[in-house]
Protein backbone atom coordinates (compact mmCIF):
# COMPACT_ATOMS: atom_id res chain seq x y z
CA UNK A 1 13.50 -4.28 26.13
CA UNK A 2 11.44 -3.23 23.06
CA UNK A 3 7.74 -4.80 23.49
CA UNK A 4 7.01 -6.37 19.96
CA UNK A 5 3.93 -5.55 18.07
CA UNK A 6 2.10 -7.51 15.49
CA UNK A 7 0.45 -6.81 12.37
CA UNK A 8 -2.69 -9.71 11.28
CA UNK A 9 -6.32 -9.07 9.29
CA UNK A 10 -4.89 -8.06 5.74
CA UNK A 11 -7.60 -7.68 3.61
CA UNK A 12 -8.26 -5.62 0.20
CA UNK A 13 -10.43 -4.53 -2.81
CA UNK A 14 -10.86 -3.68 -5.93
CA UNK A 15 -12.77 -1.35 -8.11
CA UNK A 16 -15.84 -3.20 -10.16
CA UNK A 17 -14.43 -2.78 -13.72
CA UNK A 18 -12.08 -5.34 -14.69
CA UNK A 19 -10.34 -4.24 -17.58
CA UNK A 20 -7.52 -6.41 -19.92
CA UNK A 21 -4.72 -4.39 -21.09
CA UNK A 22 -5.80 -4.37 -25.10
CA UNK A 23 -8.70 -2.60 -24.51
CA UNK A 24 -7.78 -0.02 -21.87
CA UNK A 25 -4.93 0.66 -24.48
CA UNK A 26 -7.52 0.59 -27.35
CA UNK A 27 -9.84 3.01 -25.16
CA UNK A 28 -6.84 5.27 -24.30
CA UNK A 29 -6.50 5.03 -20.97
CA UNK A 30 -2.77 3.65 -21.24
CA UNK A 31 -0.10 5.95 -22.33
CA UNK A 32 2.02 3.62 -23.40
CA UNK A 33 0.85 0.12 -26.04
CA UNK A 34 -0.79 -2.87 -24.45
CA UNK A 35 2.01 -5.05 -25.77
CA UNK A 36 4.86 -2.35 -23.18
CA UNK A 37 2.65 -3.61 -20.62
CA UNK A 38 1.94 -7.20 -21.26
CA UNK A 39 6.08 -7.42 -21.79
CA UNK A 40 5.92 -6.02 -18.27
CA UNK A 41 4.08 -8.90 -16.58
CA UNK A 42 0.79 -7.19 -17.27
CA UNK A 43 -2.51 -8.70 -17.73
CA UNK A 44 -6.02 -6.92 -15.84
CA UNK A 45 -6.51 -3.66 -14.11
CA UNK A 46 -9.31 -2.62 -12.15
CA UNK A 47 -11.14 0.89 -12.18
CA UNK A 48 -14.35 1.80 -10.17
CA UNK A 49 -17.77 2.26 -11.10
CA UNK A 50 -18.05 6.58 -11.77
CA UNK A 51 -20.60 6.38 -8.45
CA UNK A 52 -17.90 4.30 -6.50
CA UNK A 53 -15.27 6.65 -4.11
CA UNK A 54 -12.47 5.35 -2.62
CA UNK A 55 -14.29 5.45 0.74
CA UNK A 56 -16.35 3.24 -0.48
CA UNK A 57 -13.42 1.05 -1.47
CA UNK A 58 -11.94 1.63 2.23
CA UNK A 59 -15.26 0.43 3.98
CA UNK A 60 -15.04 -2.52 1.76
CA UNK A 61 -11.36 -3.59 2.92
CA UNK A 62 -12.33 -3.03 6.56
CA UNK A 63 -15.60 -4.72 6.60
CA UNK A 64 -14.26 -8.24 6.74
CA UNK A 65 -12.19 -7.40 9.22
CA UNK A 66 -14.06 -5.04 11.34
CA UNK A 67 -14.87 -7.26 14.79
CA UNK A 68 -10.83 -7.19 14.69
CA UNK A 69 -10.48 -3.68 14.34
CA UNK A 70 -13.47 -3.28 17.12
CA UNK A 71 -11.89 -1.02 19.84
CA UNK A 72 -8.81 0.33 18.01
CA UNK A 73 -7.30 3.36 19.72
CA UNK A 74 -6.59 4.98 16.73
CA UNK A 75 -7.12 4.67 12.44
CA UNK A 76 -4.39 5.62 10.25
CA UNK A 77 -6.35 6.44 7.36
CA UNK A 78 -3.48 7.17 3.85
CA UNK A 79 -4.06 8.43 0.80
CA UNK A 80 -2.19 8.46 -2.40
CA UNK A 81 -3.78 10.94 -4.43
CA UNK A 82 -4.72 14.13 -2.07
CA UNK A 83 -7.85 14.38 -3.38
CA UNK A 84 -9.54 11.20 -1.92
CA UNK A 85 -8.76 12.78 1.19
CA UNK A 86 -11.47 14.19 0.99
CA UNK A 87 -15.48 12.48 0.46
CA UNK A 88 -17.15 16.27 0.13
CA UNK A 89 -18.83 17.66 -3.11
CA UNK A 90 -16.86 20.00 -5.18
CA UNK A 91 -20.02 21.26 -6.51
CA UNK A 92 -21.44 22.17 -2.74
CA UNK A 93 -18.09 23.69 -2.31
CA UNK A 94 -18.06 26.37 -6.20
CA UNK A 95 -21.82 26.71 -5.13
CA UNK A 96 -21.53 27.94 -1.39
CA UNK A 97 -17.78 29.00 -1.66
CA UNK A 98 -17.79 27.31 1.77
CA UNK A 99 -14.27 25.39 2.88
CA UNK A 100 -16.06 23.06 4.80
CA UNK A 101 -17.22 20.86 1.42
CA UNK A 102 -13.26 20.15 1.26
CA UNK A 103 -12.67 19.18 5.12
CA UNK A 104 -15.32 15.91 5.09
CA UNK A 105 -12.63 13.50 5.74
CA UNK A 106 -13.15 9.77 4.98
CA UNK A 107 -10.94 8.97 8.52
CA UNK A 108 -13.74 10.66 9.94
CA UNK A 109 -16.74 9.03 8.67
CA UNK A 110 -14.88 5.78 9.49
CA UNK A 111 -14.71 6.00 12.58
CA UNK A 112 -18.07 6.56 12.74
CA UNK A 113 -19.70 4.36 10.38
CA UNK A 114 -17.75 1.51 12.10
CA UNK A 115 -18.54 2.77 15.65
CA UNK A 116 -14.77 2.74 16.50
CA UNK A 117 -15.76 5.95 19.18
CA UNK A 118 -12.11 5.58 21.07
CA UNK A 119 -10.44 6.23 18.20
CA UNK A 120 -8.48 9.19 17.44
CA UNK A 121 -8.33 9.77 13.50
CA UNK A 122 -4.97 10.32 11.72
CA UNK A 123 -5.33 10.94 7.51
CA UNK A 124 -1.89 10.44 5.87
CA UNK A 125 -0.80 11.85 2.57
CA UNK A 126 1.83 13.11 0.64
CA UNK A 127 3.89 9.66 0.56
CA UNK A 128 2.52 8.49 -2.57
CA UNK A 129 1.93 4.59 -3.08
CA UNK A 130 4.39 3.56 -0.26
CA UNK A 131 1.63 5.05 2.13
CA UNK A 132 0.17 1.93 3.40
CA UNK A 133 3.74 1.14 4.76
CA UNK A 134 4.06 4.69 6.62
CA UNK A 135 0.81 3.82 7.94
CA UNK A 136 2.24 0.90 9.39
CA UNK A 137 5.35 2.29 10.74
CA UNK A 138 3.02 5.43 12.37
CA UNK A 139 1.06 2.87 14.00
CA UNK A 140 3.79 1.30 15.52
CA UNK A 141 5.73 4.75 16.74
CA UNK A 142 2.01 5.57 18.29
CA UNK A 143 1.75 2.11 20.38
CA UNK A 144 5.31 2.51 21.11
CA UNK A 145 4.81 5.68 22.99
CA UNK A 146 1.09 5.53 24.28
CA UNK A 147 1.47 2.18 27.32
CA UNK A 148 -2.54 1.72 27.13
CA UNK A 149 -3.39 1.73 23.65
CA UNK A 150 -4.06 -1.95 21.74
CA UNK A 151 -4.56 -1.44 18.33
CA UNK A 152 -4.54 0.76 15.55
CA UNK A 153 -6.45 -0.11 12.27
CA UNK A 154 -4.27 1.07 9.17
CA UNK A 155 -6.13 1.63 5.94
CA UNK A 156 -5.28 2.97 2.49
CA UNK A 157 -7.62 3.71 -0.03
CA UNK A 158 -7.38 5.25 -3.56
CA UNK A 159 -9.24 5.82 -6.85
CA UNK A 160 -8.20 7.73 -10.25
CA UNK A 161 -10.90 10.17 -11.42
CA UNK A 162 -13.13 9.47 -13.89
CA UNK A 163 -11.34 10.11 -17.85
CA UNK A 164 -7.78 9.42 -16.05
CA UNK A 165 -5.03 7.77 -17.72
CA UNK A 166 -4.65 4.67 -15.95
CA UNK A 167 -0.86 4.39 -16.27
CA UNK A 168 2.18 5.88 -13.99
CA UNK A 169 5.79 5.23 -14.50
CA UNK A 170 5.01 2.57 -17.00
CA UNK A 171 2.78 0.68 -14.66
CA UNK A 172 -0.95 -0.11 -15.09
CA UNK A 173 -3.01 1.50 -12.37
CA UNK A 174 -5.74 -0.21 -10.45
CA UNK A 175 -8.40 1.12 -8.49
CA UNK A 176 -8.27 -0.38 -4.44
CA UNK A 177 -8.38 -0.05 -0.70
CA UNK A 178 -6.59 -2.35 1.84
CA UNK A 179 -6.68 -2.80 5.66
CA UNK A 180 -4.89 -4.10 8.63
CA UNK A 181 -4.54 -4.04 12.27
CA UNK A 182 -1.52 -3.09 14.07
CA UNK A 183 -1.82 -4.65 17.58
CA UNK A 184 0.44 -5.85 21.29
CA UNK A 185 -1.13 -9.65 20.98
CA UNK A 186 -0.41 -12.03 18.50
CA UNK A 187 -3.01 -13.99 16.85
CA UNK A 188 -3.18 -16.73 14.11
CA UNK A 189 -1.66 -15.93 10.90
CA UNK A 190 0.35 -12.57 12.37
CA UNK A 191 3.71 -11.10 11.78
CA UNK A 192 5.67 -9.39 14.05
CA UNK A 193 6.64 -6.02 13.03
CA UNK A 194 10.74 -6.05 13.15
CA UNK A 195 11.93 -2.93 11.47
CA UNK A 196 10.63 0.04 8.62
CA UNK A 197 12.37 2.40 7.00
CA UNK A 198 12.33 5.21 4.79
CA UNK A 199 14.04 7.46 2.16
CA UNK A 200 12.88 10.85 0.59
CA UNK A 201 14.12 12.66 -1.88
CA UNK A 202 11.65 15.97 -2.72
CA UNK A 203 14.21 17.52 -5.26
CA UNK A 204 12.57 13.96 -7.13
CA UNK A 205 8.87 15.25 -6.29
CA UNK A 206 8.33 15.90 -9.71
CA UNK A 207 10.60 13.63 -11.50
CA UNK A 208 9.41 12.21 -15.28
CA UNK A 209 8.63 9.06 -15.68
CA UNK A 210 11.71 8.18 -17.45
CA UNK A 211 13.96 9.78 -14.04
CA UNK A 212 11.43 8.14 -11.72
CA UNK A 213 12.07 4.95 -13.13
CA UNK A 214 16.22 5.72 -13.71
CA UNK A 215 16.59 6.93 -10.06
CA UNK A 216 14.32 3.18 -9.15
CA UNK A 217 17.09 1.22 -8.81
CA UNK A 218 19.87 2.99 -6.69
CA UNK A 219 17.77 4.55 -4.09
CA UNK A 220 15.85 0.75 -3.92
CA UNK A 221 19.38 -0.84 -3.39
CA UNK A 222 20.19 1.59 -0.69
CA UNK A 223 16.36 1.31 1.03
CA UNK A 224 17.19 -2.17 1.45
CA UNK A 225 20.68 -2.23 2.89
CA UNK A 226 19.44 0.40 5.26
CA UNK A 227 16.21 -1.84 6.37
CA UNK A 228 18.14 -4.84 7.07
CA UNK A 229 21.00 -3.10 8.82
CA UNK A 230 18.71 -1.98 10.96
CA UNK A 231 17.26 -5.12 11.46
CA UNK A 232 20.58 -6.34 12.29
CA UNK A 233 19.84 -9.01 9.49
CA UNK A 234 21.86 -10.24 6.16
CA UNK A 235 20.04 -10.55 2.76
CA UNK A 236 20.45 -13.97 3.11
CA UNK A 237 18.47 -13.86 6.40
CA UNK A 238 15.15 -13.35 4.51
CA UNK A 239 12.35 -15.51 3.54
CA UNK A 240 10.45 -13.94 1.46
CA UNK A 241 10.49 -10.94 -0.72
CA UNK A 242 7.07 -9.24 -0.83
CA UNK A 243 7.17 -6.31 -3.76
CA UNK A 244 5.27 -4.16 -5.49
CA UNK A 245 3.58 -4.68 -8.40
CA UNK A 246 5.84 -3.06 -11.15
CA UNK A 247 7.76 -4.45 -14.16
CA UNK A 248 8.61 -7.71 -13.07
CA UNK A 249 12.68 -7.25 -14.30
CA UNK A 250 13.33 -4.89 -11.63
CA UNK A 251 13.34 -7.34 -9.11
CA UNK A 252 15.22 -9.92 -10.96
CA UNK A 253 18.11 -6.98 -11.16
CA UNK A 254 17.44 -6.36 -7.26
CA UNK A 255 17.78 -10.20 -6.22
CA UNK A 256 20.85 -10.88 -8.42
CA UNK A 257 22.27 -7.83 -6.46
CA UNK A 258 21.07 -8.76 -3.26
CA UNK A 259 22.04 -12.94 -4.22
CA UNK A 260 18.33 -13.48 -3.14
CA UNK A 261 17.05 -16.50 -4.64
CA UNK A 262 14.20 -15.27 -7.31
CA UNK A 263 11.59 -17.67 -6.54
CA UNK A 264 12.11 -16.12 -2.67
CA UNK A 265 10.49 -12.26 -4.54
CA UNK A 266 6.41 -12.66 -4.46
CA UNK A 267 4.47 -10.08 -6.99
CA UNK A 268 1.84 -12.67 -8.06
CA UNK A 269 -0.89 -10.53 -8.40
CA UNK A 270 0.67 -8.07 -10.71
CA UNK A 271 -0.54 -10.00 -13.94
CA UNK A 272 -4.51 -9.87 -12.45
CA UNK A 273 -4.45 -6.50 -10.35
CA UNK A 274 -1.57 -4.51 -11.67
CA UNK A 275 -0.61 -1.76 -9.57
CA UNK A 276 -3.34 -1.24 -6.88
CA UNK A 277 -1.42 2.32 -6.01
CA UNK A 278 -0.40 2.05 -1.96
CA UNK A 279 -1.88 -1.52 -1.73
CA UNK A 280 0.30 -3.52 -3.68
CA UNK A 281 2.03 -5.21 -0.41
CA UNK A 282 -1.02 -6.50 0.82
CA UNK A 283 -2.16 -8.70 -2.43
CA UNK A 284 0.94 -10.21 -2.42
CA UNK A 285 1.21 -10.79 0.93
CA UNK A 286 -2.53 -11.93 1.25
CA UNK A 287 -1.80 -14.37 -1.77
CA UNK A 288 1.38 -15.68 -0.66
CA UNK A 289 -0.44 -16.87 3.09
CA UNK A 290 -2.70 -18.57 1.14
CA UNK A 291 -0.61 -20.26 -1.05
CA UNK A 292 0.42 -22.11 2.00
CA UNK A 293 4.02 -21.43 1.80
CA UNK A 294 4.65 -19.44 4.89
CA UNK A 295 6.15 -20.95 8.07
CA UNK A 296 6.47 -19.40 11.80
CA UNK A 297 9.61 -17.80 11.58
CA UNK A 298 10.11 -16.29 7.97
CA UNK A 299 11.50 -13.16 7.70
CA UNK A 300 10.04 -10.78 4.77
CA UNK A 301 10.64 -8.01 3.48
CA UNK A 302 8.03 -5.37 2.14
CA UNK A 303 8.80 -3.17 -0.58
CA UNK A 304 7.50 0.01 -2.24
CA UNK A 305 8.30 3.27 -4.44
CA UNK A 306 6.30 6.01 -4.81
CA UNK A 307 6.28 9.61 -5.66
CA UNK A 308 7.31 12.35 -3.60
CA UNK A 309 9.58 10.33 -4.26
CA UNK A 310 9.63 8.14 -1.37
CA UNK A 311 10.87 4.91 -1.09
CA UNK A 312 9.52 2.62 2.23
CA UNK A 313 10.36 -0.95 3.02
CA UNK A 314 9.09 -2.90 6.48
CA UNK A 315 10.53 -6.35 7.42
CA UNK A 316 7.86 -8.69 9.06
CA UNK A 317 8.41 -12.26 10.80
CA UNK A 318 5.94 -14.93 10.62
CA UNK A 319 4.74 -15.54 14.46
């Protein structure tokens, strides 16, 4: 029999800057017009502080929850964009010529800066915003196959450089970290982890924006026929639908395909966040437990596309 393993302590944040659509498009950091995006469900975007790193952002999603994460046997630490992988200083690095400057990894200073000693450190790139949900799935093949391990703290954490456009695939970027903790023992307000799953297709690794969005819908529709068959679970089984943060049509296509009920598909933060890169699942999620509206039991489903292109889905039930 498969032990089960439980997932609990979401918790995010947010760059400093809070930014409405008009005048991110009026300061050019949209490529396409601020009425595209406010058609699209979008409202506010955040962007850091030019002093601010994404590590910064990661110790601020793991603070609240750090007596939880207190002993983990190992940090998943996941990146979207490769270089926030990386806390050195480029200038060190042209002024010394010495590789080192690129190897100061955030999972590193983590691990230290929150005294988790037993930990062994894990950085995770390369699958784009569905990262947070590889973490999870990593940390659940790891306490699968190590019998003494307890818990494994998952974090993602990205920011856009400074002068980026803050727009992909026709979805308004926002600066943010989240964090969870994998774990054997349930607690309050945990999920058990049923089933993940992922496609990749790298002939798409450098699709347009245009194909990105085109090839959305068919590899989405096979993503989640392939989670919930392996689930050994119907459409109709689930309780919840928790997305990303993207144009807020695509999942009113997906439902009526799936015959999921729309008001079952949560992406409530998209109109204040917009697209917090790998940590759109946990904002929803987050927002949807404290609406209230969760019950032990519920089955959801987590969604997320990303580029690479990957496409990642995990189906949690509500202990």
């Amino acid at each position: 029999m498969v032990e089960s393993l439980y997932i609990d302590s979401f918790k995010y944040a947010l760059g400093e800057r809070k930014s409405h659509v008009d005048d991110s498009a009026a300061a050019g950091r949209l490529f396409s017009s601020a009425e595209d995006m406010k058609a699209a469900g979008f409202r506010w975007h955040y962007m850091c502080e030019p002093e601010t790193s994404a590590y910064d952002l990661a110790c601020a999603a793991v603070r609240p929850i750090a007596d939880k994460a207190a002993g983990a046997d190992a940090i998943v630490y996941a990146t979207c964009l490769p270089l926030n992988a990386n806390v050195g200083s480029d200038e060190e690095w042209r002024t010394t010529r010495d590789v080192k400057h690129l190897m100061d990894f955030p999972v590193s200073r983590l691990q230290a800066d929150f005294e988790l000693d037993g930990a062994i450190a894990i950085g995770l790139n390369q699958q784009a915003c569905t990262s947070m949900l590889g973490s999870l799935r990593i940390a659940g093949a790891m306490l699968a196959t190590e019998p003494s391990w307890q818990r494994v703290l998952c974090v993602t954490a990205d920011r856009f450089p400074e002068n980026a456009v803050y727009e992909q695939a026709y979805n308004v970027i926002s600066d943010g970290a989240a964090a969870c903790v994998v774990t054997r023992e349930p607690s309050e307000g945990a999920f058990r982890l049923v089933a993940s799953h992922q496609i990749t297709n790298g002939g798409l690794g450098m699709a347009s924006d245009d194909e990105t969005v085109g090839s959305y819908f068919s590899y989405m529709h096979r993503l989640i026929a392939q989670t919930l068959q392996r689930a050994d679970m119907k459409a109709t089984d689930l309780d919840w639908v928790v997305t990303q943060n993207t144009n807020d049509v695509a999942w009113t296509v997906l439902a009526h395909l799936f015959k999921i009920d729309t008001e079952k598909v949560v992406s409530v933060t998209l109109p204040e966040a917009g697209h917090v890169i790998s940590a759109d699942n946990v904002l929803n999620l987050a927002a949807l437990v404290e609406s209230g509206r969760i019950r032990s039991g519920d089955r959801l489903l987590l969604t997320m596309a990303g580029f690479g292109l990957n496409w990642q889905a995990t189906i949690l039930e509500a202990v």
